[in-house]
C-alpha atoms as a PDB file:
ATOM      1  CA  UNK A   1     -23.488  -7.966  12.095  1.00  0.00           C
ATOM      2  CA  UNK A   2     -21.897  -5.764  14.591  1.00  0.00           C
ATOM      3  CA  UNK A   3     -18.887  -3.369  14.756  1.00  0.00           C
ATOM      4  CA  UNK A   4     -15.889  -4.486  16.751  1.00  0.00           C
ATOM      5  CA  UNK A   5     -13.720  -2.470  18.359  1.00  0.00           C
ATOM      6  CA  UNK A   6     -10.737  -3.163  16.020  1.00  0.00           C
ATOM      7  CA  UNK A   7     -13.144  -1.541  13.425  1.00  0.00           C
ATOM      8  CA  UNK A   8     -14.477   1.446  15.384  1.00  0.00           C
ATOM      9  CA  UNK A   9     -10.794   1.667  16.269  1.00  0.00           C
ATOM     10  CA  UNK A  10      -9.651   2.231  12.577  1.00  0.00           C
ATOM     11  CA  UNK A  11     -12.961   4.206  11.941  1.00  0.00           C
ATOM     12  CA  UNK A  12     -11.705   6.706  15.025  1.00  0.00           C
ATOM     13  CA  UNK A  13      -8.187   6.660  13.302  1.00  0.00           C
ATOM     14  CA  UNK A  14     -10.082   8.166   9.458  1.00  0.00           C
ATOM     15  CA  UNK A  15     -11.917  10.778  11.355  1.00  0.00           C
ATOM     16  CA  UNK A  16      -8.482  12.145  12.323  1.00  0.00           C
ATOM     17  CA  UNK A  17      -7.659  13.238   8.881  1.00  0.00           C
ATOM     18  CA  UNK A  18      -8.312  16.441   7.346  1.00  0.00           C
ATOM     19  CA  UNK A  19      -9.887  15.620   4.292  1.00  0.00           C
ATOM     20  CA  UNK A  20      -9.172  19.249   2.673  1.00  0.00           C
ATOM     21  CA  UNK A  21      -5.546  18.741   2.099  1.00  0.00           C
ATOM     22  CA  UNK A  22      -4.080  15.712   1.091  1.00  0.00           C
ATOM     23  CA  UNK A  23      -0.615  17.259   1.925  1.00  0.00           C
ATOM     24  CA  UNK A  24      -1.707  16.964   5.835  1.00  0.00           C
ATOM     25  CA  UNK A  25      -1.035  13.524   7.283  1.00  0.00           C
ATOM     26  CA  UNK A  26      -1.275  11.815  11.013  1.00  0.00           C
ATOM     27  CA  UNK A  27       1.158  10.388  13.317  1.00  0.00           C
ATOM     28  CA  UNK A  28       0.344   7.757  15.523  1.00  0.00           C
ATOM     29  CA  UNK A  29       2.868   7.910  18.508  1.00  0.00           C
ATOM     30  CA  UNK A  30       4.504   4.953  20.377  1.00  0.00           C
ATOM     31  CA  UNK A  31       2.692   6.051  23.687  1.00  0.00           C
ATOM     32  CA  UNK A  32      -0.478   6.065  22.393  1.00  0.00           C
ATOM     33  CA  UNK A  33      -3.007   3.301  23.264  1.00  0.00           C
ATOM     34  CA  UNK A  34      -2.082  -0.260  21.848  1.00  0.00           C
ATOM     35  CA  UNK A  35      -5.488  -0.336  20.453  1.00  0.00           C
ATOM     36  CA  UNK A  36      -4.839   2.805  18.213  1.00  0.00           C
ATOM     37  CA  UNK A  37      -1.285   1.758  17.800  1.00  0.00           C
ATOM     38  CA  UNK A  38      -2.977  -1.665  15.998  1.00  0.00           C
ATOM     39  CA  UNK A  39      -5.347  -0.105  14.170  1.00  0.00           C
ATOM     40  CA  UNK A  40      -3.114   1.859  12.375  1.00  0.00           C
ATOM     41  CA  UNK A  41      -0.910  -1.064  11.560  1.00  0.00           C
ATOM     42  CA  UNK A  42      -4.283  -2.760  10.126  1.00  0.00           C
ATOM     43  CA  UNK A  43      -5.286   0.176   8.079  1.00  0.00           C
ATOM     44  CA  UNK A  44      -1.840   0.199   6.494  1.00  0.00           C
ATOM     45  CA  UNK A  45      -1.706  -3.396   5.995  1.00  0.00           C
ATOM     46  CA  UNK A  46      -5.154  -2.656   4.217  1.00  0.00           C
ATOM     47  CA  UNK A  47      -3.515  -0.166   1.896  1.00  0.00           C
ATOM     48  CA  UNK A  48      -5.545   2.766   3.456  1.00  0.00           C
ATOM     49  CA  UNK A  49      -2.377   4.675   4.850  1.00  0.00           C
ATOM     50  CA  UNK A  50       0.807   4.989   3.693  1.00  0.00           C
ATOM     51  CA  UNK A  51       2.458   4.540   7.168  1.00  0.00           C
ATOM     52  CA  UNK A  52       2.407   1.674   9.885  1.00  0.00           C
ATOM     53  CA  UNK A  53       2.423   4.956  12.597  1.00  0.00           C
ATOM     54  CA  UNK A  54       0.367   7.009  10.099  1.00  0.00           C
ATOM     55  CA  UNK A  55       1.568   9.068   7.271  1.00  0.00           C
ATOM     56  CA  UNK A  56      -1.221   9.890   4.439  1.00  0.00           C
ATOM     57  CA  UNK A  57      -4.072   8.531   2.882  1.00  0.00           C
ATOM     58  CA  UNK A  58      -3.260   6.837  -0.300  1.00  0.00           C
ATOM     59  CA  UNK A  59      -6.098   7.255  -2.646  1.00  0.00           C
ATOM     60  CA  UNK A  60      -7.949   4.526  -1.635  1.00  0.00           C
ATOM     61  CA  UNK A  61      -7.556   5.716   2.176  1.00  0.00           C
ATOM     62  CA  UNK A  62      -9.137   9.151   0.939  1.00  0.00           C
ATOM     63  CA  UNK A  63     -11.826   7.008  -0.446  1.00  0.00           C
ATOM     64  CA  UNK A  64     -12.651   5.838   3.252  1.00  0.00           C
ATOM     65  CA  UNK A  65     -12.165   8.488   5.070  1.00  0.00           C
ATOM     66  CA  UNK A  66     -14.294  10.719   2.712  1.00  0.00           C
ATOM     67  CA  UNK A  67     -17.016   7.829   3.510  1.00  0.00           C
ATOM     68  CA  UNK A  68     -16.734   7.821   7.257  1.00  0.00           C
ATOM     69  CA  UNK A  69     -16.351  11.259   8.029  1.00  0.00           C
ATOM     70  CA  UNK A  70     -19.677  11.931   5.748  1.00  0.00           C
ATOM     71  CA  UNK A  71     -21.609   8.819   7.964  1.00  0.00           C
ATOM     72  CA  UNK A  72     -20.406  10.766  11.053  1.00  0.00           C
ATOM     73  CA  UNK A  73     -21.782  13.867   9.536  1.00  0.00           C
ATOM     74  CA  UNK A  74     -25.074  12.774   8.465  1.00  0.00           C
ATOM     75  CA  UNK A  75     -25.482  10.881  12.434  1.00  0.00           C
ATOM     76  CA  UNK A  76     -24.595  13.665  14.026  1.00  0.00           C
END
């Protein structure tokens, strides 16, 4: 099993987040890359973000993104 790019995609979008305040969301504008764009609609279909462009982590989001940004840490 491999990662696609839709997946490293919506990884790329959880690394955005700052993880110290959950009062500090993202916004995913209409001129950025399609491929971002998507992602973000997939992570809020998933129930990850509260937003279709963004907005917060709901608690499972801060769930994920607690796990990807501490995989990126320990690679790195």
């Amino acid at each position: 099993m491999t990662y696609t790019q839709e997946l490293l995609d919506e990884l790329n979008i959880l690394m955005q987040f700052d993880l110290h305040s959950t009062q500090e969301g993202i916004k995913i504008h209409s001129s950025a890359a399609p491929s971002l764009i998507e992602a973000a609609e997939r992570l809020h279909q998933k129930g990850v973000i509260t937003q279709a462009d963004g907005g917060y982590l709901t608690d499972f989001g801060i769930e994920c993104a607690e796990r990807v940004q501490a995989l990126h840490g320990m690679l790195s």
